[in-house]
N, C-alpha and C. Protein backbone atom coordinates (compact mmCIF):
# COMPACT_ATOMS: atom_id res chain seq x y z
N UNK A 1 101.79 130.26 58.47
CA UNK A 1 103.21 130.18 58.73
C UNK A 1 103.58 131.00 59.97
N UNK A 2 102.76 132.32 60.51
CA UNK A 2 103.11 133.07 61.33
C UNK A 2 103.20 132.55 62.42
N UNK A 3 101.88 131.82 62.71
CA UNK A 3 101.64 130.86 64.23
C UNK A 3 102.98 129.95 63.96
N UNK A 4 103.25 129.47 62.75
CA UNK A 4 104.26 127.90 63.06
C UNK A 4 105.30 128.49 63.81
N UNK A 5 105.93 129.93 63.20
CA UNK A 5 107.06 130.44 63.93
C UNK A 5 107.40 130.71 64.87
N UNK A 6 105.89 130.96 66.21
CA UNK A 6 106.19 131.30 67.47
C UNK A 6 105.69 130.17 68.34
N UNK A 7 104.94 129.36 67.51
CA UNK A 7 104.41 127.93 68.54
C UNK A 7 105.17 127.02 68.46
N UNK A 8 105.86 126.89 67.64
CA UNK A 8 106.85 125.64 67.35
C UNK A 8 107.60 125.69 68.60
N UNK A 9 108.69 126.72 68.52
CA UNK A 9 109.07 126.74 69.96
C UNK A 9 108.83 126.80 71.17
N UNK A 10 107.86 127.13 71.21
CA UNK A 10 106.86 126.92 72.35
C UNK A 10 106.79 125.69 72.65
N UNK A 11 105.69 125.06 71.95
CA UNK A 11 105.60 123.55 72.18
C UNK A 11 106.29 122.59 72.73
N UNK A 12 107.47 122.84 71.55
CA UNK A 12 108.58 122.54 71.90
C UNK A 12 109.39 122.51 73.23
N UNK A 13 109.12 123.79 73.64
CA UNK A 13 109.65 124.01 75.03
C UNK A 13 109.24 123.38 75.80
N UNK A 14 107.65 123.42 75.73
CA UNK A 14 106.63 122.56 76.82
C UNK A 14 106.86 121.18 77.18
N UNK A 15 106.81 121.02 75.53
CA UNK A 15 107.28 119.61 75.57
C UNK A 15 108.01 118.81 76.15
N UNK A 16 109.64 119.34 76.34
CA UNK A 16 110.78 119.01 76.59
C UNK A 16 110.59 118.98 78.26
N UNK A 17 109.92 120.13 78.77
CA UNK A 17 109.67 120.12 80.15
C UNK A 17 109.29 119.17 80.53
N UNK A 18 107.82 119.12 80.11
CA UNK A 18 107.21 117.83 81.00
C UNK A 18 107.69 116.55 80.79
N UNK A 19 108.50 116.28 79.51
CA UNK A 19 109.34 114.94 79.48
C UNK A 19 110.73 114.81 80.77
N UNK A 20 111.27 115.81 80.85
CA UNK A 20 112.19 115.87 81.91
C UNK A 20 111.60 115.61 82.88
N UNK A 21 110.44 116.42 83.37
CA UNK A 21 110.14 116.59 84.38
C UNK A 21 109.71 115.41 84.79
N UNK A 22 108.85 114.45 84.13
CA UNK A 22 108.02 113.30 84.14
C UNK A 22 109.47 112.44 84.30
N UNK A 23 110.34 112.53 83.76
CA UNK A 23 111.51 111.68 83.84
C UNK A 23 111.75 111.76 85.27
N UNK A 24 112.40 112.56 85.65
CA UNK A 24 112.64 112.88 87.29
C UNK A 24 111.73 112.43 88.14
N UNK A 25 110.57 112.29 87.85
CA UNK A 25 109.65 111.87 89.23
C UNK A 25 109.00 110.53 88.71
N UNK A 26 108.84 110.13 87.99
CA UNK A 26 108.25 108.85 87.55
C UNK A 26 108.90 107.73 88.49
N UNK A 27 110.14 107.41 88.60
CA UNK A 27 111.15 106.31 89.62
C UNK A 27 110.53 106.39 90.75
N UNK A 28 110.60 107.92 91.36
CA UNK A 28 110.01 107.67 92.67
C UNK A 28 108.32 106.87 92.49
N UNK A 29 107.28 107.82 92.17
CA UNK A 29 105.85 107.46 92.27
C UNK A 29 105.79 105.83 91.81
N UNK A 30 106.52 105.45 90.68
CA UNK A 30 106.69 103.85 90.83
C UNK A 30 106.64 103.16 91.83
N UNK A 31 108.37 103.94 92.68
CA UNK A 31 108.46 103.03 93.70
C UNK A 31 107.51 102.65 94.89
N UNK A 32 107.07 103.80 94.80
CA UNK A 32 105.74 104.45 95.94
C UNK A 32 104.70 103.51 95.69
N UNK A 33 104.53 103.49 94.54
CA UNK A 33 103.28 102.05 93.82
C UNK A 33 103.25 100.90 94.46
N UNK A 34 104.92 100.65 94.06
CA UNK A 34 105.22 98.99 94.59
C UNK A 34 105.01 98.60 95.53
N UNK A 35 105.45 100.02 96.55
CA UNK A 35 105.94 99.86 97.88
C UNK A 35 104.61 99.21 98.39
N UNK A 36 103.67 99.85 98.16
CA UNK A 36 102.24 99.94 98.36
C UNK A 36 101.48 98.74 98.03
N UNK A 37 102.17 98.26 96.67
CA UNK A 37 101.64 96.84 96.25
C UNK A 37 102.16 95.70 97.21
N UNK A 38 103.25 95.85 97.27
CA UNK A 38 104.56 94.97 98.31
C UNK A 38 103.48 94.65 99.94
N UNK A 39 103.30 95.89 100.38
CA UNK A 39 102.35 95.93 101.68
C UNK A 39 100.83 94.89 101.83
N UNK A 40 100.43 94.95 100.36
CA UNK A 40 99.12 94.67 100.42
C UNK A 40 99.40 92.59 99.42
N UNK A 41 100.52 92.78 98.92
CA UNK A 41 100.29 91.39 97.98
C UNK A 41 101.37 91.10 97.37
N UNK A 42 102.56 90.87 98.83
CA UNK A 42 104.07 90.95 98.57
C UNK A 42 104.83 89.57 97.12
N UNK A 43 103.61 88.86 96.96
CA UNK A 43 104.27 87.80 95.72
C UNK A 43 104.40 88.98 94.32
N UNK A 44 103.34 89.76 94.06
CA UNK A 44 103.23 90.48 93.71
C UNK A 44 104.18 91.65 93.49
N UNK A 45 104.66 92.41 94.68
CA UNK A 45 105.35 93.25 94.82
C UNK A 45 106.88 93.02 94.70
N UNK A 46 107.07 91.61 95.02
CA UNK A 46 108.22 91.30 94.67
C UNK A 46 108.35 91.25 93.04
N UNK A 47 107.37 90.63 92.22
CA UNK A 47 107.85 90.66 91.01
C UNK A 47 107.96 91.99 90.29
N UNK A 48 107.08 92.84 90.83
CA UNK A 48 107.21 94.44 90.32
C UNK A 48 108.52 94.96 90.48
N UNK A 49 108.67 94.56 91.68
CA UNK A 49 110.41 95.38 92.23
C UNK A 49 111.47 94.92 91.53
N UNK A 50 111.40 93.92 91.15
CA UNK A 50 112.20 93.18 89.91
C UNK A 50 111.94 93.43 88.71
N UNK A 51 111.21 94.29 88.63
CA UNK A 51 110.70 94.77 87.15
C UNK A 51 110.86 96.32 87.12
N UNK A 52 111.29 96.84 87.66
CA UNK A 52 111.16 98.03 88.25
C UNK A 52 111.35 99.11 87.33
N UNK A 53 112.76 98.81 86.79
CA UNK A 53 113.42 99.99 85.14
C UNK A 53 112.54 99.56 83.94
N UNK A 54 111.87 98.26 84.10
CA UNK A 54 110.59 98.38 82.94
C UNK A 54 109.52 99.46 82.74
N UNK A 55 109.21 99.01 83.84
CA UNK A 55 107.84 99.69 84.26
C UNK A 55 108.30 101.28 84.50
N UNK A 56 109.13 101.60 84.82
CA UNK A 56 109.55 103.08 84.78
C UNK A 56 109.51 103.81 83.12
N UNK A 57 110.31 102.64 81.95
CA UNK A 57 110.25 102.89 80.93
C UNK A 57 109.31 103.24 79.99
N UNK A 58 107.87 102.15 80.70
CA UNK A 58 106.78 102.05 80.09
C UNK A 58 106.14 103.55 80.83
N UNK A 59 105.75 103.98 81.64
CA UNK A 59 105.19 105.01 82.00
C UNK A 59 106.09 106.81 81.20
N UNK A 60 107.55 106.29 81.27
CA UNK A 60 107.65 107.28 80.00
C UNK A 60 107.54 107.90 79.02
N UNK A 61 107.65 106.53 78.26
CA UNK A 61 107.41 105.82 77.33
C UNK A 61 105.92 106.58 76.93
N UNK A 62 104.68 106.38 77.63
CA UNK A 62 103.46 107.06 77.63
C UNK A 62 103.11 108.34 77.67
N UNK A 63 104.24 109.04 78.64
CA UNK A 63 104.26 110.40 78.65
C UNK A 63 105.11 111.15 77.08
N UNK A 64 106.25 110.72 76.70
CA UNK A 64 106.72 111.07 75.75
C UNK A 64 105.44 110.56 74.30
N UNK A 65 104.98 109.87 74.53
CA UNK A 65 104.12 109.31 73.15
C UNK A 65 103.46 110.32 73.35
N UNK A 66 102.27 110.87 74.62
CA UNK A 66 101.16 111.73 74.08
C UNK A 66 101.71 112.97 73.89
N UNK A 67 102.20 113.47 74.52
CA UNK A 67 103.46 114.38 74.12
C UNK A 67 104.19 114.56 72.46
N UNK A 68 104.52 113.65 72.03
CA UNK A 68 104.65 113.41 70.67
C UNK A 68 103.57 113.39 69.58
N UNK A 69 102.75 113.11 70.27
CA UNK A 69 101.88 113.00 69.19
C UNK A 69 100.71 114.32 69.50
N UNK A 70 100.66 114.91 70.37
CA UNK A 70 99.79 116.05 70.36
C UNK A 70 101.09 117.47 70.00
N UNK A 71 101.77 117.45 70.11
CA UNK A 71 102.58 118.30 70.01
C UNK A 71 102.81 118.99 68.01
N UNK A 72 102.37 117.39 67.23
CA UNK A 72 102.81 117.78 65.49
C UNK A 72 101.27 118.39 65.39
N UNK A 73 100.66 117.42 66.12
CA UNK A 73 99.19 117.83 65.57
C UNK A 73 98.92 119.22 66.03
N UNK A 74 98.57 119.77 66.49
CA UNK A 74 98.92 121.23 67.12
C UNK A 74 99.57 121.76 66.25
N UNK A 75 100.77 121.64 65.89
CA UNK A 75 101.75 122.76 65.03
C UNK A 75 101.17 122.49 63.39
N UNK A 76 101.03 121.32 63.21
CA UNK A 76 100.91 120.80 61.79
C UNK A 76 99.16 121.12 61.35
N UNK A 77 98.38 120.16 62.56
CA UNK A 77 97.20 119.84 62.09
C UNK A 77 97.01 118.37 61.27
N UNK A 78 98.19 118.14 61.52
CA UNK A 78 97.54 117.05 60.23
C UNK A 78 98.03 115.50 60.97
N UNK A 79 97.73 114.38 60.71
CA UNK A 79 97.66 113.64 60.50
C UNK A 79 99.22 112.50 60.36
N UNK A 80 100.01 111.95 61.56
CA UNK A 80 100.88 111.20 60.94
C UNK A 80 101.08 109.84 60.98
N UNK A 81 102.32 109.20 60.07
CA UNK A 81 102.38 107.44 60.23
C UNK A 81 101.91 107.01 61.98
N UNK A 82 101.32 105.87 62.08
CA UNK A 82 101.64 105.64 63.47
C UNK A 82 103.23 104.82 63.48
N UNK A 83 103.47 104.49 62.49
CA UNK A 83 105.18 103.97 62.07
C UNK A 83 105.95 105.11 63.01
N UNK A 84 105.47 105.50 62.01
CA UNK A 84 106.57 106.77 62.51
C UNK A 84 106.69 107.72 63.47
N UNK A 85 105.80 108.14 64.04
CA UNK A 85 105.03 108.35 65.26
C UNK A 85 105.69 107.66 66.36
N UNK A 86 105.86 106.03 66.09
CA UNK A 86 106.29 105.33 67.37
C UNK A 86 108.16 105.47 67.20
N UNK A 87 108.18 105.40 66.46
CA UNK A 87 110.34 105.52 66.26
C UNK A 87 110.24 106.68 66.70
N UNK A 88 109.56 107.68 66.28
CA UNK A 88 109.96 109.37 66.90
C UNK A 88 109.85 108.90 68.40
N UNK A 89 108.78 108.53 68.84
CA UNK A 89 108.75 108.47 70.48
C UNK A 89 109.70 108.02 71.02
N UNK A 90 109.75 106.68 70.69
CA UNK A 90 110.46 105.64 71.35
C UNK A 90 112.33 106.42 71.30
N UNK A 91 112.59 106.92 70.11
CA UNK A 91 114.26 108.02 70.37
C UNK A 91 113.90 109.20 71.00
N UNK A 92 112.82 109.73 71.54
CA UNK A 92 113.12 111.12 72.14
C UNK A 92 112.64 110.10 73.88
N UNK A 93 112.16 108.93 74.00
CA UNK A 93 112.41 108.11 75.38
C UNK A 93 113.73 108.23 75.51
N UNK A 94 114.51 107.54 74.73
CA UNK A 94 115.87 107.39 74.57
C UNK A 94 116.74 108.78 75.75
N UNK A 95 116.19 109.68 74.91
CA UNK A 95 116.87 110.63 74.73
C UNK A 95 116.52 111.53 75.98
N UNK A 96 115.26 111.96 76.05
CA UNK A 96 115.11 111.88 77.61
C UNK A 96 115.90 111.32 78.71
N UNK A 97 115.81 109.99 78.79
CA UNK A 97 116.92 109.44 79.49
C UNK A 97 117.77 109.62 79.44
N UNK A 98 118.94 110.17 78.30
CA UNK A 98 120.03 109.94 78.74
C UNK A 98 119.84 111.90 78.94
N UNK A 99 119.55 112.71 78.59
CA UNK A 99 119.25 114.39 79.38
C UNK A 99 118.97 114.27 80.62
N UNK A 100 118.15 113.11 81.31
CA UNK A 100 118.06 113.02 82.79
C UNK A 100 119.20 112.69 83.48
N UNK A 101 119.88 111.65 83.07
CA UNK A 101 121.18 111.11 83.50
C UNK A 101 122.54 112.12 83.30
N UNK A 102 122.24 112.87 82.39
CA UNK A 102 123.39 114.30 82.14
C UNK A 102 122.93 115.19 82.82
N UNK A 103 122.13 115.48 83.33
CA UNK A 103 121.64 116.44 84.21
C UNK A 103 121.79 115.70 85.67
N UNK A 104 121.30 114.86 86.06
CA UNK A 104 121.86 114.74 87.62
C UNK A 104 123.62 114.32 87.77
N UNK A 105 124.31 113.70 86.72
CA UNK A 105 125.29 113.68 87.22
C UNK A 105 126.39 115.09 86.92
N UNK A 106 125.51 115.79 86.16
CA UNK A 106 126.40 117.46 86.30
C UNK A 106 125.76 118.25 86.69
N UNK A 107 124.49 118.16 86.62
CA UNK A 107 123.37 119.34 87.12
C UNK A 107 123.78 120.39 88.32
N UNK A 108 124.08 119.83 89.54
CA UNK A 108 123.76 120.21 90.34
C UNK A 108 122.91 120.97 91.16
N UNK A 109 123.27 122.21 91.63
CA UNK A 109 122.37 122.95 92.03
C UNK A 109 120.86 123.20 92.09
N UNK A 110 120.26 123.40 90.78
CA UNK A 110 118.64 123.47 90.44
C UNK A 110 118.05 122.14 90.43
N UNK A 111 118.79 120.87 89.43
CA UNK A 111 118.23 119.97 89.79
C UNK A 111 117.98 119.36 90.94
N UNK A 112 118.84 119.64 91.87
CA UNK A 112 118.97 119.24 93.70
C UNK A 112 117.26 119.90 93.90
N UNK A 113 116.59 121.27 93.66
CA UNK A 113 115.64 121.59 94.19
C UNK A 113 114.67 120.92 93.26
N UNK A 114 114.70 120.77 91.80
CA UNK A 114 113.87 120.15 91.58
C UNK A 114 113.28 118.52 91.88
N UNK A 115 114.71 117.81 92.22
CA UNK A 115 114.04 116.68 92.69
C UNK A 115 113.89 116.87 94.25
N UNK A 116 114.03 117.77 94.95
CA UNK A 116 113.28 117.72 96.17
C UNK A 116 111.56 117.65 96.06
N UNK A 117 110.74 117.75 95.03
CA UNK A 117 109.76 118.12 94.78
C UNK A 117 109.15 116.71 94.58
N UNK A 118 109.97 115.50 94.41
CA UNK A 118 109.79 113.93 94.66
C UNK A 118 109.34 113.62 95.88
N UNK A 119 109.45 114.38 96.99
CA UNK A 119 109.03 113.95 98.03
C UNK A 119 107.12 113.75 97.98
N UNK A 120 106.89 114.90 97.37
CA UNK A 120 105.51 114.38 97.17
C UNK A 120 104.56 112.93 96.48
N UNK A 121 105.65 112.74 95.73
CA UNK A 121 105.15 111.51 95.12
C UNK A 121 105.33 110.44 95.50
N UNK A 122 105.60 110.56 96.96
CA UNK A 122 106.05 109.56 97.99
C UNK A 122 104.54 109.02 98.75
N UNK A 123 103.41 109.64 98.24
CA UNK A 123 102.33 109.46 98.77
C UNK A 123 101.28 108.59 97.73
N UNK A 124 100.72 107.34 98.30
CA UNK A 124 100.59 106.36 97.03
C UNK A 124 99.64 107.45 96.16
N UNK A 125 98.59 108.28 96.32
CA UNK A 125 97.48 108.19 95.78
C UNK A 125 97.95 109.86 94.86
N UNK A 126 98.47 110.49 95.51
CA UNK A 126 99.54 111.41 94.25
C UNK A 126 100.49 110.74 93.30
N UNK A 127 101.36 109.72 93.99
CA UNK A 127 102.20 108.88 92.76
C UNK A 127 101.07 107.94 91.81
N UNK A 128 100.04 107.69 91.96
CA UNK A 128 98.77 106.96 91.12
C UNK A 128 98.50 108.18 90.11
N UNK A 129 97.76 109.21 90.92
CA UNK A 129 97.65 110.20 89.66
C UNK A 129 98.67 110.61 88.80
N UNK A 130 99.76 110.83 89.15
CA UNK A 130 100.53 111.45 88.75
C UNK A 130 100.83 110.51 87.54
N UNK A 131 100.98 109.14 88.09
CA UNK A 131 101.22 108.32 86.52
C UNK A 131 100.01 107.67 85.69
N UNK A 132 99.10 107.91 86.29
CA UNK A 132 97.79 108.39 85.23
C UNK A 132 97.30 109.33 84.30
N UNK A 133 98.43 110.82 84.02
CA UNK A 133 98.39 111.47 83.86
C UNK A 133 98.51 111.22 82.10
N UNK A 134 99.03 110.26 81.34
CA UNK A 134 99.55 110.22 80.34
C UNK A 134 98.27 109.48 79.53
N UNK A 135 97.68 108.56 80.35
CA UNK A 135 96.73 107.89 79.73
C UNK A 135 95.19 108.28 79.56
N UNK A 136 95.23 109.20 80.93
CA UNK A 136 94.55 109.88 80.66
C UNK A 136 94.12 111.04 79.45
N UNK A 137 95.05 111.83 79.14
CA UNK A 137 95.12 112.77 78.39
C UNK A 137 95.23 111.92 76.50
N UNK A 138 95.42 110.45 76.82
CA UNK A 138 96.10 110.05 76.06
C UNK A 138 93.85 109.49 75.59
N UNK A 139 93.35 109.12 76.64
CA UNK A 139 91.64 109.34 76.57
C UNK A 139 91.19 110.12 75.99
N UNK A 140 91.39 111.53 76.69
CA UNK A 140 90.69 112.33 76.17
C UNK A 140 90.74 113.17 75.09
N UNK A 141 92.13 112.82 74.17
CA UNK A 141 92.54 113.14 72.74
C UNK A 141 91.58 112.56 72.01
N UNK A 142 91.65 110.64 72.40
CA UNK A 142 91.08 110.04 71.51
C UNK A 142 89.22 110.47 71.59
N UNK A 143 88.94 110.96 72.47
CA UNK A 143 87.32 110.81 72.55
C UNK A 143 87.14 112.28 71.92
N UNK A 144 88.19 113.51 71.82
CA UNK A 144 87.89 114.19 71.17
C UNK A 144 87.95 114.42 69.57
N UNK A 145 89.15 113.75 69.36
CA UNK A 145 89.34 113.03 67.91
C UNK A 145 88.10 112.01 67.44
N UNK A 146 87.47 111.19 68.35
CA UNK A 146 86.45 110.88 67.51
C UNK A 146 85.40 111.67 67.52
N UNK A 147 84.73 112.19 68.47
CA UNK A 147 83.66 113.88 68.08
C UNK A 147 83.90 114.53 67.07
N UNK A 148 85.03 114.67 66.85
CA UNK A 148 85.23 115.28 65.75
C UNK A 148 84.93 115.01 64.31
N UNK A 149 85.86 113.86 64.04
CA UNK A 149 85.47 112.61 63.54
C UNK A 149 84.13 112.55 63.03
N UNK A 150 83.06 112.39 64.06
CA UNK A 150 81.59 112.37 63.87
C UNK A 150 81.00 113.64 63.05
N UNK A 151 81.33 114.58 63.84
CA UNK A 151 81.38 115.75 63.33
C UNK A 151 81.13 116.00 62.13
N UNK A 152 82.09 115.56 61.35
CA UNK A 152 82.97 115.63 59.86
C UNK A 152 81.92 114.52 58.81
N UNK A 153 81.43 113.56 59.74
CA UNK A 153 81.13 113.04 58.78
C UNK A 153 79.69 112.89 58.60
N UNK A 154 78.95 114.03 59.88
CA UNK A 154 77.68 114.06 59.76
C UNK A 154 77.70 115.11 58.65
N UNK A 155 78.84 116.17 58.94
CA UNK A 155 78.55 117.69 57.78
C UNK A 155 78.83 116.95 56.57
N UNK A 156 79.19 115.78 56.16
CA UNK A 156 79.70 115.14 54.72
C UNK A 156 78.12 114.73 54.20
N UNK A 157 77.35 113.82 55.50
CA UNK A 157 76.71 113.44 54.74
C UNK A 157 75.06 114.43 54.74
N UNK A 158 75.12 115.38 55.44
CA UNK A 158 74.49 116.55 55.22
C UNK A 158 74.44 117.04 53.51
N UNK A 159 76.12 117.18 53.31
CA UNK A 159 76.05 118.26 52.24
C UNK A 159 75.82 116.91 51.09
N UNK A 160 76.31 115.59 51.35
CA UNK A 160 75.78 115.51 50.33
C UNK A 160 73.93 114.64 49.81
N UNK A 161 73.79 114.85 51.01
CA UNK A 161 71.77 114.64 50.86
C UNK A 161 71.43 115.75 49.97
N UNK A 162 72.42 116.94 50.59
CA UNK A 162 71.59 118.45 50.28
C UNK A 162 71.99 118.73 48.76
N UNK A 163 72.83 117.84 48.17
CA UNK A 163 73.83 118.03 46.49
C UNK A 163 72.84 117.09 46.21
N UNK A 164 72.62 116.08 46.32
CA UNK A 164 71.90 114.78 45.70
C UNK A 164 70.03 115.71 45.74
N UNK A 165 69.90 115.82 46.35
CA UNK A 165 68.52 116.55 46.56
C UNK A 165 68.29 118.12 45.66
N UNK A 166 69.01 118.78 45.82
CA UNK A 166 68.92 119.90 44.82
C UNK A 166 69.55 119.54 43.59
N UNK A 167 70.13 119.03 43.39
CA UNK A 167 71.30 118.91 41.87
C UNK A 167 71.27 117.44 41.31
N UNK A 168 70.62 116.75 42.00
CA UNK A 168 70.34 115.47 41.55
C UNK A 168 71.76 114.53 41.07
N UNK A 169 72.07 113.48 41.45
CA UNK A 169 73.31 112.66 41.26
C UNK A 169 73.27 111.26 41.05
């Protein structure tokens, strides 16, 4: 219980950051994508650019999910619906959005310097990583979740060779 009381908020905090933060710069590095796609395979780039608040959604969308879902596991440890899992995400997308949209149209000041920091993602191969960032991490959960996984079920069937073999079953 001691850890829940000082990590929760933590997490929490973290959390909320990089969803903002990922909110704020995701539009640009998109656009940076397109722009880039547009240059090289404009039938293409045209339909992206017309798709544009999708595809912004969906890369959120990704950042808030791994975010969501590494964030219980961490505090909890345990295990939840993917039901439910996806409604939690999909309202704190929501919700994100509309904290981004209340923040630039009252923000002022700090947010002005933080989205100056978009200028970088004006460069295709930083706006690529940058929105690789979700799926990635969203990899290397799963490849550590299954090690684990393995893990668990080599020590299962260890102990029980070693029960069946001494104690007979």
């Amino acid at each position: 219980m001691g850890k829940a009381a000082w990590a929760t908020p933590l997490y929490i905090s973290i959390a909320w950051s990089l969803m903002v933060s990922y909110q704020l710069f995701t539009q640009t590095a998109v656009t940076t994508i397109i722009t880039s796609i547009n240059m090289l395979w404009p039938s293409v780039g045209s339909w992206l650019t017309s798709r544009v608040d999708m595809i912004v959604f969906i890369y959120a969308f990704a950042w808030v999910f791994v975010l969501s879902s590494a964030i219980p596991s961490v505090i909890l440890g345990k295990e939840r619906s993917v039901l439910a899992q996806f409604f939690v995400c999909l309202t704190l997308t929501f919700v994100a959005f509309l904290i981004l949209d209340t923040i630039t149209t009252y923000g002022g000041g700090p947010i002005d310097q933080l989205l100056s920091l978009a200028v970088l993602f004006e460069n295709p191969f930083l706006a690529m990583m940058y929105l690789l960032i979700p799926y990635l991490l969203m990899l290397i959960l799963d490849i550590r979740s299954n090690k684990k996984r393995k893990k668990e079920k080599t020590l299962e069937k260890v102990t029980t060779t070693y029960m069946q073999a001494n104690f007979g079953s």
